[in-house]
Protein backbone atom coordinates (compact mmCIF):
# COMPACT_ATOMS: atom_id res chain seq x y z
CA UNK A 1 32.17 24.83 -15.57
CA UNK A 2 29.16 25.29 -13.20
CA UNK A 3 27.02 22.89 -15.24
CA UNK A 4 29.60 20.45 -14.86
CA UNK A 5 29.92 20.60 -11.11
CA UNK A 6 26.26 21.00 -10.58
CA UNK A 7 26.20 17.65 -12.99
CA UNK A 8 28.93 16.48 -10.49
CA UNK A 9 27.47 16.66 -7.70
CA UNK A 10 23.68 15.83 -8.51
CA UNK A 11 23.82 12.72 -7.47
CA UNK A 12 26.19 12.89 -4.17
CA UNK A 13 23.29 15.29 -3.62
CA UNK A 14 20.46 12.75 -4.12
CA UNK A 15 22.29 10.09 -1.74
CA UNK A 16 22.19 12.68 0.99
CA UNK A 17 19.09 13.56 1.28
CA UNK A 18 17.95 9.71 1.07
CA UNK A 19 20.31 9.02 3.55
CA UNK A 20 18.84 11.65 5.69
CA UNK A 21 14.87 10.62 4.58
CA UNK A 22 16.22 6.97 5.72
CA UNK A 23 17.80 8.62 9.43
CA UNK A 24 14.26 10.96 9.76
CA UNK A 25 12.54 7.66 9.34
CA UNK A 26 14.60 4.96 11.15
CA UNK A 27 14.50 8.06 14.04
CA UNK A 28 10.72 8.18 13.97
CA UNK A 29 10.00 4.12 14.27
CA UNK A 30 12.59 4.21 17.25
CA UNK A 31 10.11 6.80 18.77
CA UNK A 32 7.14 5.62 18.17
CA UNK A 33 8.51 2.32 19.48
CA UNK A 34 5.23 0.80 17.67
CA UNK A 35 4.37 -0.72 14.74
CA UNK A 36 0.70 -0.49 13.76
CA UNK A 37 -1.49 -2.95 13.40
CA UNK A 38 -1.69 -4.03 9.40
CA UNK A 39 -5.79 -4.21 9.80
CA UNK A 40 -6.02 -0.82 10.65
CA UNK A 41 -4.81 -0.06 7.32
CA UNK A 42 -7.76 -1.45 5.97
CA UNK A 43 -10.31 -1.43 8.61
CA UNK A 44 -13.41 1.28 8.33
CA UNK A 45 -15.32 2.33 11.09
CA UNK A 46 -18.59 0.63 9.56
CA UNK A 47 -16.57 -2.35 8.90
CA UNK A 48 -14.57 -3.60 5.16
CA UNK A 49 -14.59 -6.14 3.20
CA UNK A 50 -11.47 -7.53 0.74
CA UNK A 51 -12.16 -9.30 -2.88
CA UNK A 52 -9.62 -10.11 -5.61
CA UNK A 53 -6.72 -12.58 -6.26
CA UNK A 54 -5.17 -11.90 -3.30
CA UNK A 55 -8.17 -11.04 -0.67
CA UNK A 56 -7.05 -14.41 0.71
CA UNK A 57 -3.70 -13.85 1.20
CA UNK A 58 -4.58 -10.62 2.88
CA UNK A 59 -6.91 -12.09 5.57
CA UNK A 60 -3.80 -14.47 6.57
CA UNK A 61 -1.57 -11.38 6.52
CA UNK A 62 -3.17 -9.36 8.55
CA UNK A 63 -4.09 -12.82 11.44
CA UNK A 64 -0.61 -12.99 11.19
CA UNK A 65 0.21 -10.00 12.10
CA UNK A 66 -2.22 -9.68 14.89
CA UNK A 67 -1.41 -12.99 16.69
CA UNK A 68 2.42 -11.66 16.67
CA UNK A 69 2.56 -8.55 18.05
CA UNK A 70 4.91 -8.02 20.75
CA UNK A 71 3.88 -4.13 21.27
CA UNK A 72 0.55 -2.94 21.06
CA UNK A 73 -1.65 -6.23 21.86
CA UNK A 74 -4.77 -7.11 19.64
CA UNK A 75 -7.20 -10.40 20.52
CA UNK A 76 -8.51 -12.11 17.62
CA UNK A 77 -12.02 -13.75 17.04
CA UNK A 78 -12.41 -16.12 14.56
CA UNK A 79 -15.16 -18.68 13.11
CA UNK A 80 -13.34 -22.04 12.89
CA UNK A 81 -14.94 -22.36 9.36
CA UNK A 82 -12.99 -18.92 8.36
CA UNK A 83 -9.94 -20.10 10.03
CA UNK A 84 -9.63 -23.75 8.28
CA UNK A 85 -10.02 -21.29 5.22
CA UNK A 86 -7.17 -19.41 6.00
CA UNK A 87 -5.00 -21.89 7.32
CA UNK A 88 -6.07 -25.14 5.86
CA UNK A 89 -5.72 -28.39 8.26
CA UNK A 90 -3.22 -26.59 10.20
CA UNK A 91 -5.63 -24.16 11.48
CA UNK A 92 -6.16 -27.56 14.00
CA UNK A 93 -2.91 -26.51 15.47
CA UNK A 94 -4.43 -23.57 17.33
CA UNK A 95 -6.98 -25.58 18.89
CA UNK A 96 -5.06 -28.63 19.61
CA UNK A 97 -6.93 -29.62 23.08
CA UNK A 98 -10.01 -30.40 20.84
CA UNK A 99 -7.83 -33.37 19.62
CA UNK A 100 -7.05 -34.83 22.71
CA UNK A 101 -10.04 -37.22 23.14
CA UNK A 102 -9.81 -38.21 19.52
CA UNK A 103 -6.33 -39.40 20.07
CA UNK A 104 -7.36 -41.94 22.75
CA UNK A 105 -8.90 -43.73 20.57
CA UNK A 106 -5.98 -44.89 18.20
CA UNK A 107 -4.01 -48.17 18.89
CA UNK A 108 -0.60 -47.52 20.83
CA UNK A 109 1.96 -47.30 17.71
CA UNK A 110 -0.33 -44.23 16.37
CA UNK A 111 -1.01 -43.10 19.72
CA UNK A 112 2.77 -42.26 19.99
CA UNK A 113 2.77 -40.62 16.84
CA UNK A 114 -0.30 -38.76 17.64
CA UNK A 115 0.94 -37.28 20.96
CA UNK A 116 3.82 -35.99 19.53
CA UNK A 117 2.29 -34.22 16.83
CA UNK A 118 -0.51 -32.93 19.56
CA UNK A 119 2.74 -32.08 21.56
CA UNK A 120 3.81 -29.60 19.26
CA UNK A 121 0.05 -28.52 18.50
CA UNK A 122 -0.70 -27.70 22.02
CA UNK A 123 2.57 -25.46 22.66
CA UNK A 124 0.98 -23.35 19.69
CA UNK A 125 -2.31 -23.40 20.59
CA UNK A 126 -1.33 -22.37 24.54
CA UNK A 127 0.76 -19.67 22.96
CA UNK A 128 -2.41 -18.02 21.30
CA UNK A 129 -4.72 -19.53 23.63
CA UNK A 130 -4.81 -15.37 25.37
CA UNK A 131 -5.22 -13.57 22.21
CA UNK A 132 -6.98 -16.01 19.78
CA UNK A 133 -10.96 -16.68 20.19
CA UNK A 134 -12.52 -19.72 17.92
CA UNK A 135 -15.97 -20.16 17.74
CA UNK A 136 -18.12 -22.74 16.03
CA UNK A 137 -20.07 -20.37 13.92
CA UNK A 138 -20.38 -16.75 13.19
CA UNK A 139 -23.12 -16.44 15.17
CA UNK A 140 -21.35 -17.61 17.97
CA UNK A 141 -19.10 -15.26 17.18
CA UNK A 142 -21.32 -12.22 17.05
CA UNK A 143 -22.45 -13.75 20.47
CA UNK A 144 -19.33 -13.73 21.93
CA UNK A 145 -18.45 -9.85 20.88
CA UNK A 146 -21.79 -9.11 22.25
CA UNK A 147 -21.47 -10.42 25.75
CA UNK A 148 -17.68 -8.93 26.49
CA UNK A 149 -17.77 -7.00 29.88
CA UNK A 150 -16.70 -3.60 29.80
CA UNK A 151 -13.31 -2.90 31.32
CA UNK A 152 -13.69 -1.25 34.40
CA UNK A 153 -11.35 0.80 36.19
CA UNK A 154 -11.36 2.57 39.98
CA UNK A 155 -12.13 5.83 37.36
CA UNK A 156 -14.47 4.39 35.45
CA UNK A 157 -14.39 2.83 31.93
CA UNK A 158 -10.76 1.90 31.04
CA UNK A 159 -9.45 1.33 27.60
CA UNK A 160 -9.99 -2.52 26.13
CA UNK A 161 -6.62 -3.72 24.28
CA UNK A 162 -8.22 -3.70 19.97
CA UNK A 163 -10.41 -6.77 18.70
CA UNK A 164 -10.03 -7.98 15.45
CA UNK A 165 -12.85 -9.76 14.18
CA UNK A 166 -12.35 -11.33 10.57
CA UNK A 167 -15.29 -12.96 9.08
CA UNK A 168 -16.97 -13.88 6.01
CA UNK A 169 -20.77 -12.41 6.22
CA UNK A 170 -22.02 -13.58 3.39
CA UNK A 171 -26.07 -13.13 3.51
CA UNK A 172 -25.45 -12.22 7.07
CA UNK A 173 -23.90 -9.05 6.55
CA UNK A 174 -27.12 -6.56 7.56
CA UNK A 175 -27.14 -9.14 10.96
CA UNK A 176 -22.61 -8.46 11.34
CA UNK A 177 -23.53 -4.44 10.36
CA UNK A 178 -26.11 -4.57 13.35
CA UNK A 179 -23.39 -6.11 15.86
CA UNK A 180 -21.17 -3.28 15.28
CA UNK A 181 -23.80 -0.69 15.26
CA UNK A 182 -24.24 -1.81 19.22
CA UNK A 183 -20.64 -1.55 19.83
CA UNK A 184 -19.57 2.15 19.23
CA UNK A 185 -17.20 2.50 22.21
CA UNK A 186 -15.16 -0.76 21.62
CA UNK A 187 -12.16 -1.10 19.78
CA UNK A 188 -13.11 -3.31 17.31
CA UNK A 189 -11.28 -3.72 13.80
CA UNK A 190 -12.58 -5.68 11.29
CA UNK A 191 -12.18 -7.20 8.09
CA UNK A 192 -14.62 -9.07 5.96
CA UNK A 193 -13.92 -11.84 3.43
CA UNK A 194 -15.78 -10.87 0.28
CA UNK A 195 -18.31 -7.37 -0.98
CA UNK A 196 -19.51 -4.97 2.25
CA UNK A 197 -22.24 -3.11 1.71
CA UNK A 198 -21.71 -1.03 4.84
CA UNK A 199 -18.49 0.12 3.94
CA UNK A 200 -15.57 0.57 1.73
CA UNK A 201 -14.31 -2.76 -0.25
CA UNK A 202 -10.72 -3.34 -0.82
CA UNK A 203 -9.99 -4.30 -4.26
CA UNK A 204 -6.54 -6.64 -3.40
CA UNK A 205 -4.27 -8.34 -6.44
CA UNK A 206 -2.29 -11.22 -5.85
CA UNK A 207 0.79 -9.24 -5.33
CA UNK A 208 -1.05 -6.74 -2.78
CA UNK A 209 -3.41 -4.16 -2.52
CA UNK A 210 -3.25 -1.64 -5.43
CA UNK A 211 -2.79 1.55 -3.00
CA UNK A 212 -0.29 0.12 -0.45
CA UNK A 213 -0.62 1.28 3.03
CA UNK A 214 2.48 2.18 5.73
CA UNK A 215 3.95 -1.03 6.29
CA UNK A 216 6.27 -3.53 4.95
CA UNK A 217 3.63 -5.95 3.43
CA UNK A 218 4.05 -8.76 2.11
CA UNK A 219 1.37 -11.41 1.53
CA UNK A 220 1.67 -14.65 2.93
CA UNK A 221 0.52 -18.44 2.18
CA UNK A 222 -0.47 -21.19 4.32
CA UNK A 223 2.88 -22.76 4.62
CA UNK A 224 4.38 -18.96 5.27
CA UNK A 225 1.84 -18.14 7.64
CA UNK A 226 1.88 -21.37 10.02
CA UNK A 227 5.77 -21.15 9.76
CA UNK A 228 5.79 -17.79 11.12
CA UNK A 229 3.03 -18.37 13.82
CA UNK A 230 5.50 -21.28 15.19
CA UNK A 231 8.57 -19.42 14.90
CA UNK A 232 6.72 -16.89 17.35
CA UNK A 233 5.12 -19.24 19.44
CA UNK A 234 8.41 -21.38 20.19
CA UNK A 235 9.95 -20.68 23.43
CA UNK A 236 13.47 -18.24 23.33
């Protein structure tokens, strides 16, 4: 008779305590009333790079998540070059006002069409326009990270809101390892397209990474990631 009730009641036993694992956990996201950034998951204070199926998909993930955050902010810089990668001819979208002159050029039945399209383009690109840096190349880029002013306070050095940089090094990569050697006190997270010698390399399939990290990932494509950015950057 006790084996049967303990059989009984096994499995009323396993719902409660996953319904109290789910309370414990829905409680402790309430309280920390912020969700972590995705490339910190991945990021390594020497820097990391991503390879495999899905190293791609990743990249876009975790811009994605950066350029949406409504808690903890996060600025992005970006080589245009690494951007078009990730985002295709879209990626023009985010830097719409580089159009503009181009556009004065058509005749006046494709200049309508143009405008609207630029319309659209610009309302994205102004939405990013605070958190979102595009160079030219990455050594504009490096450039750029270089010559940021320290924030200043009245008590002295003040906190800087995180950096991502994502990049693609390449031969560069003892050149990017040098930038962040000079920047020890800055928030900077990054994540490099392809092998880092300086640091660990995440090994990432096409459905994820193989060890998944704290968050509810899900790998995106162009058309999912572009979607999402204007879905955010459309006014309420």
């Amino acid at each position: 008779m006790n084996q049967l009730r303990r059989a009984t009641h096994a499995p009323l036993v396993r719902r409660l305590a996953g319904l109290t694992v789910q309370r414990l956990t829905a409680q402790t996201r309430g309280k920390s009333g912020r969700r972590p950034l995705l490339a910190r998951a991945f990021s390594h204070s020497q820097g990391a790079g991503v390879i495999g199926p899905g190293a791609l998909r990743l990249v876009r993930t975790v811009l994605v998540d950066a350029l949406t955050r409504q808690t903890e902010g996060c600025g992005v810089v970006i080589a245009r070059p690494d951007l078009e990668r990730l985002l295709g001819t879209a990626s023009s979208q985010l830097s719409a006002s580089s159009q503009l002159s181009a556009s004065s050029q058509l005749s006046a039945s494709s200049q309508l069409s143009a405008s609207s399209q630029l319309s659209a383009s610009s309302q994205l690109s102004a939405r990013f326009a605070s958190v979102l840096h595009i160079t030219d190349t990455l050594e504009d880029t490096i450039e750029h990270l270089e010559s940021r002013p320290p924030c200043i306070t009245a008590a002295g050095l003040g906190e800087q809101i995180p950096t991502l940089w994502l990049a693609t090094p390449g031969s560069d990569a003892d050149v990017v390892h040098q930038t962040l050697e000079n920047q020890p006190a800055a928030d900077l997270i990054t994540l490099f397209s392809g092998p880092w010698p300086y640091g660990p390399t995440h090994y990432i399939d096409l459905a994820g990474p193989r060890r998944l990290p704290d968050h509810d990932l899900r790998l995106l494509t162009r058309d999912q990631a572009i979607a999402r950015l204007h879905a955010f950057g459309s006014p309420s």
